[in-house]
PDB file of N, CA and C in Angstrom:
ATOM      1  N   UNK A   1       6.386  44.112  52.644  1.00  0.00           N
ATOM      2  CA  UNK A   1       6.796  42.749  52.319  1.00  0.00           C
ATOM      3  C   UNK A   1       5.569  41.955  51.889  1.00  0.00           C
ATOM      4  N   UNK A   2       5.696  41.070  50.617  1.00  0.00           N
ATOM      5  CA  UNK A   2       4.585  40.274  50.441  1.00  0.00           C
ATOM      6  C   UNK A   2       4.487  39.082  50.858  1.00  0.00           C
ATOM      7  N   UNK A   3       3.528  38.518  51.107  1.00  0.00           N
ATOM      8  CA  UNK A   3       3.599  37.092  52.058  1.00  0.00           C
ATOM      9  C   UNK A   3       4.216  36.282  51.400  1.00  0.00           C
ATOM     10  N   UNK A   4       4.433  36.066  49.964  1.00  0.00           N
ATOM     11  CA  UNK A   4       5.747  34.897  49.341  1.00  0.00           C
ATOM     12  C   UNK A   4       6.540  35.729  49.329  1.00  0.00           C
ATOM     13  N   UNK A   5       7.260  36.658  50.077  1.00  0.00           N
ATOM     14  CA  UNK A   5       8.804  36.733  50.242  1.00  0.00           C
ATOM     15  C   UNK A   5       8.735  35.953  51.686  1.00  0.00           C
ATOM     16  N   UNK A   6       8.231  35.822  52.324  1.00  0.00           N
ATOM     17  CA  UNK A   6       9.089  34.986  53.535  1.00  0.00           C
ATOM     18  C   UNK A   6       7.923  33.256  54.167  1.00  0.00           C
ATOM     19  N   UNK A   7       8.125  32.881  52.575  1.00  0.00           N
ATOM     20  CA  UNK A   7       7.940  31.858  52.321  1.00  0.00           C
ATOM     21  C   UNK A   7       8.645  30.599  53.405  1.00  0.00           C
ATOM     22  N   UNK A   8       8.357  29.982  54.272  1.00  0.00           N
ATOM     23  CA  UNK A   8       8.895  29.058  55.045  1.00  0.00           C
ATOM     24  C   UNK A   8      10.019  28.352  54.895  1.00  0.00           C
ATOM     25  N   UNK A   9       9.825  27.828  53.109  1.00  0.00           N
ATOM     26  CA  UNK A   9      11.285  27.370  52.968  1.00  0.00           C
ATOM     27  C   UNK A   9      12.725  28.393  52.619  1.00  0.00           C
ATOM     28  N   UNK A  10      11.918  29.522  52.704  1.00  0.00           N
ATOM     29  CA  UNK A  10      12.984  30.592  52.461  1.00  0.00           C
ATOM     30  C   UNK A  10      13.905  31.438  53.383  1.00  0.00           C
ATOM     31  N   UNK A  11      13.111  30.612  54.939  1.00  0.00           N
ATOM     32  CA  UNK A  11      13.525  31.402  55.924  1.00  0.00           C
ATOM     33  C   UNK A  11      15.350  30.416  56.136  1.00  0.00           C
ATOM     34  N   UNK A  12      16.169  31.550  56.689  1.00  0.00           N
ATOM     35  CA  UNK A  12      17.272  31.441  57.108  1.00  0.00           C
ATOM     36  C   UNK A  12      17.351  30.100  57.680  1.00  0.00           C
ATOM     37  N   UNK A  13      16.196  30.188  58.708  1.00  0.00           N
ATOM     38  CA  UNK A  13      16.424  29.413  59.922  1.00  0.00           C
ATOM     39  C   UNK A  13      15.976  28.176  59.484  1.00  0.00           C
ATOM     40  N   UNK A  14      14.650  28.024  58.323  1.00  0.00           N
ATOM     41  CA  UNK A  14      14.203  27.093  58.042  1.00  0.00           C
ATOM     42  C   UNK A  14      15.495  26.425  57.259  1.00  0.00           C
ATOM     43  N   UNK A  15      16.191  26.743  56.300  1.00  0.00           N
ATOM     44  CA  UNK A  15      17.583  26.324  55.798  1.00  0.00           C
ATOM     45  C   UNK A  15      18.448  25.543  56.644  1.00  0.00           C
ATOM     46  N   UNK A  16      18.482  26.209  57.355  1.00  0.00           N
ATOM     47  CA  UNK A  16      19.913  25.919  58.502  1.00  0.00           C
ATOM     48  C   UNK A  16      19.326  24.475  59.017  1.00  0.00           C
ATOM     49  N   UNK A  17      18.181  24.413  59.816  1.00  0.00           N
ATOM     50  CA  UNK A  17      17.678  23.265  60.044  1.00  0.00           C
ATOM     51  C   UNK A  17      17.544  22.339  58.881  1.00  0.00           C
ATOM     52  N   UNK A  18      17.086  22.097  57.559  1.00  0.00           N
ATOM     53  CA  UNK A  18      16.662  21.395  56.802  1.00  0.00           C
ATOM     54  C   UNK A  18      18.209  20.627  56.714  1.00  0.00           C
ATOM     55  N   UNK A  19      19.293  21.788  56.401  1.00  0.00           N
ATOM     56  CA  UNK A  19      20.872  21.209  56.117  1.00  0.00           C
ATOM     57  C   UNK A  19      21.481  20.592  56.768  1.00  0.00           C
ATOM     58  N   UNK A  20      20.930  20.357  58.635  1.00  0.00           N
ATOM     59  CA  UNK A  20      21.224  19.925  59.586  1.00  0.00           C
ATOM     60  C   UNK A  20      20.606  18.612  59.656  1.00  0.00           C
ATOM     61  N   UNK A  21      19.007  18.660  59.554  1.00  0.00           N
ATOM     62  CA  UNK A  21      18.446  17.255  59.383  1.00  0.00           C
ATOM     63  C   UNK A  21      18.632  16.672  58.464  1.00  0.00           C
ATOM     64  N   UNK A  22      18.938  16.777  57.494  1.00  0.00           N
ATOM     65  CA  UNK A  22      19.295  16.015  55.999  1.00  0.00           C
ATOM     66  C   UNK A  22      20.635  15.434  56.283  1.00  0.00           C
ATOM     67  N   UNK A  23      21.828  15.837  56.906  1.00  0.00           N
ATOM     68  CA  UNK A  23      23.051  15.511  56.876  1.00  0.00           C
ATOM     69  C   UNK A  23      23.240  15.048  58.035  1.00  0.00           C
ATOM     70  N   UNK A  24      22.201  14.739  59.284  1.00  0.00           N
ATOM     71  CA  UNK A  24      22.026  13.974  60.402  1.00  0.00           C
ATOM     72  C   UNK A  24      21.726  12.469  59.263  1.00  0.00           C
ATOM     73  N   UNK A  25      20.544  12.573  58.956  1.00  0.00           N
ATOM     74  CA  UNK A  25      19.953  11.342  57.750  1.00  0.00           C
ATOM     75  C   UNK A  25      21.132  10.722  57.281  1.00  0.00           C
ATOM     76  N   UNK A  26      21.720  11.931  56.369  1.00  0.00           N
ATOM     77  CA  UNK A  26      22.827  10.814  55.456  1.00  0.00           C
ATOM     78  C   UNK A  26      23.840  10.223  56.441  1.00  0.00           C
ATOM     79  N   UNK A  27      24.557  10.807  57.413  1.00  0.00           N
ATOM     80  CA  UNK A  27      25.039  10.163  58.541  1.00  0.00           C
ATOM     81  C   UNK A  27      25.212   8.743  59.067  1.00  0.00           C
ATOM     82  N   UNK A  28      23.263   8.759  59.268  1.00  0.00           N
ATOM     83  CA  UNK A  28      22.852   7.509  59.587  1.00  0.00           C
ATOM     84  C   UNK A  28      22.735   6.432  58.814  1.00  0.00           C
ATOM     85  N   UNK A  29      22.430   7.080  57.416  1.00  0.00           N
ATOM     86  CA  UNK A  29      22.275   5.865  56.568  1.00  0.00           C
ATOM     87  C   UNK A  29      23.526   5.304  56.342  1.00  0.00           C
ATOM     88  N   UNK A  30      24.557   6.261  55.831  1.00  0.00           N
ATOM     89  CA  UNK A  30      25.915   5.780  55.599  1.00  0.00           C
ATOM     90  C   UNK A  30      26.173   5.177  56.868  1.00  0.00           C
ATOM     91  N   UNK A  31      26.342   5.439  58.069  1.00  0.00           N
ATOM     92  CA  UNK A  31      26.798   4.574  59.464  1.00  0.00           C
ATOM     93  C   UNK A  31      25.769   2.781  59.588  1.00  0.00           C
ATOM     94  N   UNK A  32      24.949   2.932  58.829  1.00  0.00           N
ATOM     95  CA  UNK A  32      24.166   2.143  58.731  1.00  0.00           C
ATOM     96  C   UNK A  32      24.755   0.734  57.979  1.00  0.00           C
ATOM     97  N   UNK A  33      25.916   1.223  57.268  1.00  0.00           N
ATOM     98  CA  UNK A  33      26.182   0.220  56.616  1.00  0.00           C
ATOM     99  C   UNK A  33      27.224  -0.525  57.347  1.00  0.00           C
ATOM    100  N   UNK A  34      27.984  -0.230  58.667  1.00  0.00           N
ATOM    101  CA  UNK A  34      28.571  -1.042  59.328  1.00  0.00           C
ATOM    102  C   UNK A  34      27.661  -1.993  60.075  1.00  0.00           C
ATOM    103  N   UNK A  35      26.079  -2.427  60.069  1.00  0.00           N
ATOM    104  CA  UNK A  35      25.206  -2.846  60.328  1.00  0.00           C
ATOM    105  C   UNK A  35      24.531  -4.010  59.369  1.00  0.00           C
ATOM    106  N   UNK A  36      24.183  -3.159  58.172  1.00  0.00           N
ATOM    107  CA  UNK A  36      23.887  -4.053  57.136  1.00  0.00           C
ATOM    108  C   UNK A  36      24.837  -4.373  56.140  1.00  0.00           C
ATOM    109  N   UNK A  37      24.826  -5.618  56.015  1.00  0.00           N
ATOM    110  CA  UNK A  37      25.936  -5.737  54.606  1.00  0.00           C
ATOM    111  C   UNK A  37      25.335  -5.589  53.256  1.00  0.00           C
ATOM    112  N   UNK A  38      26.009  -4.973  52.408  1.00  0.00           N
ATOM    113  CA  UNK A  38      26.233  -4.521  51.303  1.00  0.00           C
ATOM    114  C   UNK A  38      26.041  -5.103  50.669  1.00  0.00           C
ATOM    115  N   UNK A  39      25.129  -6.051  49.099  1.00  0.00           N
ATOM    116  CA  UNK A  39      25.320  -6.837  48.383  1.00  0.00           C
ATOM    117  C   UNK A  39      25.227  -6.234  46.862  1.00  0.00           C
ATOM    118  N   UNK A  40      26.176  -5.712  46.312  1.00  0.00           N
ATOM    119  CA  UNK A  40      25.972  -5.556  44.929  1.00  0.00           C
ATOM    120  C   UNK A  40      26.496  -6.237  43.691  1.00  0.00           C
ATOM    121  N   UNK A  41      26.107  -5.381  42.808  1.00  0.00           N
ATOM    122  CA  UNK A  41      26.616  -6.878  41.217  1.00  0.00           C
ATOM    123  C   UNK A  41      28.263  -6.426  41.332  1.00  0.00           C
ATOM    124  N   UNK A  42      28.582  -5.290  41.601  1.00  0.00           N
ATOM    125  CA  UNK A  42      30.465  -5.229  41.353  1.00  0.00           C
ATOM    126  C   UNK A  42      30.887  -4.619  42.159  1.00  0.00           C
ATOM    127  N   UNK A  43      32.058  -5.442  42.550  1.00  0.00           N
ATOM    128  CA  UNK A  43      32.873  -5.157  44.192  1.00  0.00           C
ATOM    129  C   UNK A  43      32.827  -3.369  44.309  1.00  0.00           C
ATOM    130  N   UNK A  44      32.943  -2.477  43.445  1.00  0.00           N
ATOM    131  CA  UNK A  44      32.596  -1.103  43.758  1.00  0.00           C
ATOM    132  C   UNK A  44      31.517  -0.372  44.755  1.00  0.00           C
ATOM    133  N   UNK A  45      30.305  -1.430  44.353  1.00  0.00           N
ATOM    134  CA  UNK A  45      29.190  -1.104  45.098  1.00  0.00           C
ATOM    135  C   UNK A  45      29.452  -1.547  46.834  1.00  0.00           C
ATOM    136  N   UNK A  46      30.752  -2.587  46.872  1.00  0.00           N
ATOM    137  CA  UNK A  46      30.396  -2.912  48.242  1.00  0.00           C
ATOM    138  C   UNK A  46      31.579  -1.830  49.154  1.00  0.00           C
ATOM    139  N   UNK A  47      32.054  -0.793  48.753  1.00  0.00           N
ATOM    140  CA  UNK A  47      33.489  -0.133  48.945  1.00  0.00           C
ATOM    141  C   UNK A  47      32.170   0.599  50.485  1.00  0.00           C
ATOM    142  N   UNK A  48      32.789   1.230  51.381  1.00  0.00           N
ATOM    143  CA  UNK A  48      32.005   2.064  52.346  1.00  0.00           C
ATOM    144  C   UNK A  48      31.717   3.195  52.017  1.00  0.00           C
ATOM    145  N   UNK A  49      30.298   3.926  51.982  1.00  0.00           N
ATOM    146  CA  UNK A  49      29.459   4.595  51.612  1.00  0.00           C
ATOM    147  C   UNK A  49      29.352   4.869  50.189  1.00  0.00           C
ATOM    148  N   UNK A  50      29.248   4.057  49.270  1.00  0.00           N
ATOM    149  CA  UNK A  50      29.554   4.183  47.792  1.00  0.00           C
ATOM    150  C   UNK A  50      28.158   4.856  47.465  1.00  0.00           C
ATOM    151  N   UNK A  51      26.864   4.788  48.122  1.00  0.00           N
ATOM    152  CA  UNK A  51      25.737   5.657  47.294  1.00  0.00           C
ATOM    153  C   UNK A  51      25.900   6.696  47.576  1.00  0.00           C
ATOM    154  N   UNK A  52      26.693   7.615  48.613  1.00  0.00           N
ATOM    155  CA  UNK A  52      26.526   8.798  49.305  1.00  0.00           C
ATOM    156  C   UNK A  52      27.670   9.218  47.878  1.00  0.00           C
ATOM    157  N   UNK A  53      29.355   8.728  47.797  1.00  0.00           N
ATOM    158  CA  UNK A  53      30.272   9.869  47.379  1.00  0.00           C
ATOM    159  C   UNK A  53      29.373   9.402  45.610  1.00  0.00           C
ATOM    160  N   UNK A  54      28.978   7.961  45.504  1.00  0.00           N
ATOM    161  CA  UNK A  54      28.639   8.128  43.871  1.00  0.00           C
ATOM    162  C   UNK A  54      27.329   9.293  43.490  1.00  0.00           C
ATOM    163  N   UNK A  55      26.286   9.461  44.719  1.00  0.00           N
ATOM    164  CA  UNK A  55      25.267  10.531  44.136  1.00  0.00           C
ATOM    165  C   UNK A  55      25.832  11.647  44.200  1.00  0.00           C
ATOM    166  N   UNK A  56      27.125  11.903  44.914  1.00  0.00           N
ATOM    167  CA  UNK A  56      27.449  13.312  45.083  1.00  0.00           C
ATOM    168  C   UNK A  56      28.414  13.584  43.885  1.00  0.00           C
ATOM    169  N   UNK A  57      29.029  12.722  43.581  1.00  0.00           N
ATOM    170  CA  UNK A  57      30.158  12.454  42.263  1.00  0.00           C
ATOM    171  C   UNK A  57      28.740  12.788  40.936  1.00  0.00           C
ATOM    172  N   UNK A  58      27.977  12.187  40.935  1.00  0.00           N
ATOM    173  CA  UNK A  58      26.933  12.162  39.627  1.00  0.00           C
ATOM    174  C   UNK A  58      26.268  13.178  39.783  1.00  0.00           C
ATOM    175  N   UNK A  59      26.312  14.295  41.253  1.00  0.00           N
ATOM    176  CA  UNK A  59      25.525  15.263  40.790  1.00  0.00           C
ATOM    177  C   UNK A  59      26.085  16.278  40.615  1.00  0.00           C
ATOM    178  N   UNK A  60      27.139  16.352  40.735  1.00  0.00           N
ATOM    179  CA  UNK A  60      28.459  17.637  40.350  1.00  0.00           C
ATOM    180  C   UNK A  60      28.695  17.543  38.593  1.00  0.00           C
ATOM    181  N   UNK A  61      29.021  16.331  38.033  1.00  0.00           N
ATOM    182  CA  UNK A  61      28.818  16.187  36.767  1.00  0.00           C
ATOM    183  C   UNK A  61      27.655  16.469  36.132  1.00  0.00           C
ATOM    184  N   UNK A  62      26.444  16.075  36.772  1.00  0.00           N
ATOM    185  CA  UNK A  62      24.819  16.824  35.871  1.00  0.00           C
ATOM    186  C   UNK A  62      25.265  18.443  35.918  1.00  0.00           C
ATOM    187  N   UNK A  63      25.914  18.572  37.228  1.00  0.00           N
ATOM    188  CA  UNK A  63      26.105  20.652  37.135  1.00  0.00           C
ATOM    189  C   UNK A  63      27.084  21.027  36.136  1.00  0.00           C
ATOM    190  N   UNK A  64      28.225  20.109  36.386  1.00  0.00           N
ATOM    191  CA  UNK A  64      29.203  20.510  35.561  1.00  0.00           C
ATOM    192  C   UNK A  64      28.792  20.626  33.544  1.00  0.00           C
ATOM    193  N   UNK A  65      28.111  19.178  33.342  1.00  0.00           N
ATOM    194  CA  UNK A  65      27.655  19.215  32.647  1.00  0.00           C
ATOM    195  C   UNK A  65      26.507  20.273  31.684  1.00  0.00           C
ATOM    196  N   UNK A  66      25.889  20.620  32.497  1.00  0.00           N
ATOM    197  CA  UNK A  66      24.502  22.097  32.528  1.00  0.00           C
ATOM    198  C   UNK A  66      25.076  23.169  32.258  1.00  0.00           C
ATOM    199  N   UNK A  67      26.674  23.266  33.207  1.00  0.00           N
ATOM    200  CA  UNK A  67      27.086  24.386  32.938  1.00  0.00           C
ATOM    201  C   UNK A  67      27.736  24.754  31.253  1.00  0.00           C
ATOM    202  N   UNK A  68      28.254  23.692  30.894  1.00  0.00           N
ATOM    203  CA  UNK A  68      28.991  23.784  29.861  1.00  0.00           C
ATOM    204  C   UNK A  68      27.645  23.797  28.572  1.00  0.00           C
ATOM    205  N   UNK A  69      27.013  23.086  28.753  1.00  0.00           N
ATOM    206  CA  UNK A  69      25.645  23.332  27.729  1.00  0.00           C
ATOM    207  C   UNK A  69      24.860  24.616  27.853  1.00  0.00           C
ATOM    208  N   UNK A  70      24.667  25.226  28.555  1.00  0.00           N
ATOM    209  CA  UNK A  70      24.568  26.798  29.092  1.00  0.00           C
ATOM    210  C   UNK A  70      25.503  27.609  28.133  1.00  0.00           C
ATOM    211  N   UNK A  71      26.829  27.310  28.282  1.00  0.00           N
ATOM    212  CA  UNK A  71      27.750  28.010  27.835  1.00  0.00           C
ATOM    213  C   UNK A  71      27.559  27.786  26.497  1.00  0.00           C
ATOM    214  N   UNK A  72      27.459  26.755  25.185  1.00  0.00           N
ATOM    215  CA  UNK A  72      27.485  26.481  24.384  1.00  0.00           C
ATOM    216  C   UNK A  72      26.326  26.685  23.426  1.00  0.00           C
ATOM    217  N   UNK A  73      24.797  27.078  24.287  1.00  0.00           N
ATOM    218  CA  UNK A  73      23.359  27.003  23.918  1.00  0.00           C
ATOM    219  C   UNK A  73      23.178  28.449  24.188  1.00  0.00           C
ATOM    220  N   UNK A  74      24.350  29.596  24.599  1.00  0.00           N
ATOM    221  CA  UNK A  74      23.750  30.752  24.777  1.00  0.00           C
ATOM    222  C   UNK A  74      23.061  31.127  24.475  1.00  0.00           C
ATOM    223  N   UNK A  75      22.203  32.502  23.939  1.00  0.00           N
ATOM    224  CA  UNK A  75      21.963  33.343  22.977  1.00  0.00           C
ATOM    225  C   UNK A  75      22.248  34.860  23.302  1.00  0.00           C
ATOM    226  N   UNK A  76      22.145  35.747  22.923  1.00  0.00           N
ATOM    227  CA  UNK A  76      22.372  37.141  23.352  1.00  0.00           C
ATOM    228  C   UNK A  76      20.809  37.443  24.025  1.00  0.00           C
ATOM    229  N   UNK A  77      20.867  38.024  25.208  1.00  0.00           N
ATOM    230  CA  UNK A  77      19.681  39.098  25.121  1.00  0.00           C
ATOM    231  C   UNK A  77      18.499  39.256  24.715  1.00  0.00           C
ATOM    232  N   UNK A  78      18.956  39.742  23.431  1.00  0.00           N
ATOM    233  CA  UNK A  78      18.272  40.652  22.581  1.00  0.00           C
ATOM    234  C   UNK A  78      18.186  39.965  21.509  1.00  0.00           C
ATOM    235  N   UNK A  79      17.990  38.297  21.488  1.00  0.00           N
ATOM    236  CA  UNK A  79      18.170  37.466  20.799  1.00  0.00           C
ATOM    237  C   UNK A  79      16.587  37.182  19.842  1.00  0.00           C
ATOM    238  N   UNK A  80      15.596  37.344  20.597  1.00  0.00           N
ATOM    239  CA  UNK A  80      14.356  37.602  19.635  1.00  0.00           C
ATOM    240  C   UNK A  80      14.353  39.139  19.491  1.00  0.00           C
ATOM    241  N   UNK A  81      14.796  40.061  20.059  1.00  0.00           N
ATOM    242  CA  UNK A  81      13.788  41.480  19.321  1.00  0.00           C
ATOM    243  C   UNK A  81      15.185  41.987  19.323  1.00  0.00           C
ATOM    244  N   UNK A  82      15.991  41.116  18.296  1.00  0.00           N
ATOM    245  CA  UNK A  82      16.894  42.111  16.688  1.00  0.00           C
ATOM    246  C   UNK A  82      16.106  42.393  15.657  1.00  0.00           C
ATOM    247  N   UNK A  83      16.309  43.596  15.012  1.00  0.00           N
ATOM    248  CA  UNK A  83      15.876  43.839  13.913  1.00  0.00           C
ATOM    249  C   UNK A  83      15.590  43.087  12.548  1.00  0.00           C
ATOM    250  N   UNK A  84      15.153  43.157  12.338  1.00  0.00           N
ATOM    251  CA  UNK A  84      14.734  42.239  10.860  1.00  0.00           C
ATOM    252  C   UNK A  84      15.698  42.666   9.693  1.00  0.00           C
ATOM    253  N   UNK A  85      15.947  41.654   8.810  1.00  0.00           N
ATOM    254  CA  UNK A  85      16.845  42.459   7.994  1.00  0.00           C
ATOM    255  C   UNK A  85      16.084  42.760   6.853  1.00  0.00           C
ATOM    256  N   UNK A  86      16.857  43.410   5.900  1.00  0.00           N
ATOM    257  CA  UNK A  86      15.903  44.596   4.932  1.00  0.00           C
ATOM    258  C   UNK A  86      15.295  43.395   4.054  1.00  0.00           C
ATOM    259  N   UNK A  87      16.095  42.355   3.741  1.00  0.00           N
ATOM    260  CA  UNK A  87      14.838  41.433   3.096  1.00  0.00           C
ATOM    261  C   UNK A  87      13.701  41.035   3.311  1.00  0.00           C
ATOM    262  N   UNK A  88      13.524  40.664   4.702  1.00  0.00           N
ATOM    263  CA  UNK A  88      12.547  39.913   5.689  1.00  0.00           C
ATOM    264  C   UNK A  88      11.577  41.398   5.625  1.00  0.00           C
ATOM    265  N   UNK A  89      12.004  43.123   5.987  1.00  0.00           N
ATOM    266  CA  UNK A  89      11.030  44.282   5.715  1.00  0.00           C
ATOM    267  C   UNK A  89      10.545  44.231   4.189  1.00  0.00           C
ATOM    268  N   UNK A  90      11.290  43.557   3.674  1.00  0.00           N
ATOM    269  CA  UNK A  90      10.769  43.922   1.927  1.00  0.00           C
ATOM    270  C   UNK A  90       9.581  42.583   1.999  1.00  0.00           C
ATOM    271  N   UNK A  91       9.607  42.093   2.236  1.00  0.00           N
ATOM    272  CA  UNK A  91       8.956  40.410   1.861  1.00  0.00           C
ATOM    273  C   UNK A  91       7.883  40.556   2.911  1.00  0.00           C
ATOM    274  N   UNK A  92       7.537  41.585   3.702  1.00  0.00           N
ATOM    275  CA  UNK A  92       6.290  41.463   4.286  1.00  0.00           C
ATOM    276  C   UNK A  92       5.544  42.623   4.055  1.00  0.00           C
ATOM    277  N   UNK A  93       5.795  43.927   2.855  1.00  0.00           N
ATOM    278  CA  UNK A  93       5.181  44.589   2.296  1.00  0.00           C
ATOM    279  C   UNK A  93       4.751  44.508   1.121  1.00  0.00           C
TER     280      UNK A  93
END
């Protein structure tokens, strides 16, 4: 095994914890708002936990989005080392 395969953030355990403390966080922040009031420019922003479902709503669309440009920007493979065609062999002898 080489020492970057069991890279710290790669460990199981290190995961499990990070997914645990991160979603303790959002928890709090979202519970946070029965505490602080809300002031934004349009009544949307003041709905309960609107930054949590809108970053999670906007980041499924960047994927969704990626995915479909992925799909559309393919290329094959073997997309630089196809053969040349017989013009392109004639025109460089």
């Amino acid at each position: 095994m080489r020492a970057h395969d069991n890279h710290w953030l790669t460990r199981p355990s290190t995961v499990r914890i990070l997914w645990i403390v991160f979603s303790i966080i959002l928890g709090i922040t979202v519970a946070l708002q029965f505490l602080v009031p809300v002031k934004g420019a349009f009544a949307i922003e003041k709905t309960f936990g609107f930054g949590a479902w809108y970053g999670f709503l906007a980041c499924v669309l960047m994927v969704l989005v990626a995915k479909v440009l992925g799909w559309l920007l393919k290329r094959p493979e073997d997309y630089y080392q196809s053969e040349p065609s017989a013009q392109e062999s004639a025109d460089e002898h």
